[in-house]
Protein backbone atom coordinates (compact mmCIF):
# COMPACT_ATOMS: atom_id res chain seq x y z
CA UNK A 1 17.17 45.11 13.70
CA UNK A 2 15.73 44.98 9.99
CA UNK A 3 16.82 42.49 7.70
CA UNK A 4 16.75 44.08 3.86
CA UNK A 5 17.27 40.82 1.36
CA UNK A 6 17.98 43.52 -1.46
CA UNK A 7 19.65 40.49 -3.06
CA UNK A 8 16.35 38.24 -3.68
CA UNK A 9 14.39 39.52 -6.44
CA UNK A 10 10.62 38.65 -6.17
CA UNK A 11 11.39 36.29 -9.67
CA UNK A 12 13.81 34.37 -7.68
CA UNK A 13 11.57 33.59 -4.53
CA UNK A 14 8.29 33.19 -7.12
CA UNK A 15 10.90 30.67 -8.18
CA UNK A 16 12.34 28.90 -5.20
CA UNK A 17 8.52 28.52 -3.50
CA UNK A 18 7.45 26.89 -7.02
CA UNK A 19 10.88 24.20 -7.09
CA UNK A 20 9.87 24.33 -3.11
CA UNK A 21 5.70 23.13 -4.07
CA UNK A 22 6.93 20.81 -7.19
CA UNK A 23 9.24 18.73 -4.79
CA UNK A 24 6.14 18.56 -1.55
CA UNK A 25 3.89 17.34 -4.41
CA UNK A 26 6.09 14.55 -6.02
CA UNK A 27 7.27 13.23 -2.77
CA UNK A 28 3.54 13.24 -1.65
CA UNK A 29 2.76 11.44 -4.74
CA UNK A 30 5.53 8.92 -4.70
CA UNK A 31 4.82 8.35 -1.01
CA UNK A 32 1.20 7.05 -1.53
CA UNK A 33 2.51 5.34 -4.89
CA UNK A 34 3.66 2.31 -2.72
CA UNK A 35 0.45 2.06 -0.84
CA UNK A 36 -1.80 1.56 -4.46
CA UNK A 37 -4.66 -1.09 -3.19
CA UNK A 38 -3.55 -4.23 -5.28
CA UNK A 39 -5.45 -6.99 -5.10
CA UNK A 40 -4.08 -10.23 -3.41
CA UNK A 41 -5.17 -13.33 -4.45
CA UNK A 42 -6.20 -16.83 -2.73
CA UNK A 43 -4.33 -18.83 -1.27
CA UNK A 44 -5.10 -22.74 -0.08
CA UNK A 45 -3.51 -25.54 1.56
CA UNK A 46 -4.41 -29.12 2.02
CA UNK A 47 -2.65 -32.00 3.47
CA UNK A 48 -0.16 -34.13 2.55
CA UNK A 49 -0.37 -37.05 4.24
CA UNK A 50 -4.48 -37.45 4.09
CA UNK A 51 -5.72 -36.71 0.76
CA UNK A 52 -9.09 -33.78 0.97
CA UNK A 53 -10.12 -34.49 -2.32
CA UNK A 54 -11.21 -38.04 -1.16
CA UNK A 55 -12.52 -36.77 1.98
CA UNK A 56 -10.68 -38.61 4.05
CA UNK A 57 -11.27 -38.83 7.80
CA UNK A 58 -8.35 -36.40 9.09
CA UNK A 59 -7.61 -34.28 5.81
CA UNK A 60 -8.04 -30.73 6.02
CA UNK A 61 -7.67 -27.34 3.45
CA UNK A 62 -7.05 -23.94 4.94
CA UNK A 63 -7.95 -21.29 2.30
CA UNK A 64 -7.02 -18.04 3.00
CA UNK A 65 -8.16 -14.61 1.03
CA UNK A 66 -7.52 -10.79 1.49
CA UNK A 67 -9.35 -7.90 -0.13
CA UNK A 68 -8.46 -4.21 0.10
CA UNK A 69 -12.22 -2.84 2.01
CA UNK A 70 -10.65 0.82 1.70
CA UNK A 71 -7.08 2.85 1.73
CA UNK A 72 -4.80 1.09 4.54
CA UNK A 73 -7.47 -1.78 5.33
CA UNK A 74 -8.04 -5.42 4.13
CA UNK A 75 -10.23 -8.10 5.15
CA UNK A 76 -8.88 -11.36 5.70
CA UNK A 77 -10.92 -14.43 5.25
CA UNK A 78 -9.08 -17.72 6.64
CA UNK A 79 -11.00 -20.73 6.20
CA UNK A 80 -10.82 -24.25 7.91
CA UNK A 81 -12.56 -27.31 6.84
């Protein structure tokens, strides 16, 4: 059985594959949009009850930093002293 679509002009399926292309694109783009590589800061903690600055026997800081190394993975450095 042969289907005729007599109805669809070639304009109007040049057209519909176009809106078709235009809406794969933006939703491409708008997908990877949310993944842009941002960079993320440093962050540190010390403790409360012992003060670091002065060294004191006990104290500690935990310093912890993230950089994008390419699309979808970071490094993360944590540091203890």
């Amino acid at each position: 059985m042969k289907r005729k679509f007599k109805n669809i002009s070639k304009k109007g399926l040049i057209m519909t594959l176009c809106l078709i292309g235009i809406v794969l694109v933006l939703s491409i783009i708008l997908m990877n949009s949310f993944s842009l590589p941002d960079q993320i800061g440093t962050i540190s903690f010390q403790s409360k009850s012992l003060n670091y600055d002065n060294k004191e026997a006990g104290s500690f800081e935990i310093t912890k930093s993230t950089r994008w190394i390419s699309k979808g993975k970071a490094r993360v450095e944590v540091n203890v002293d």
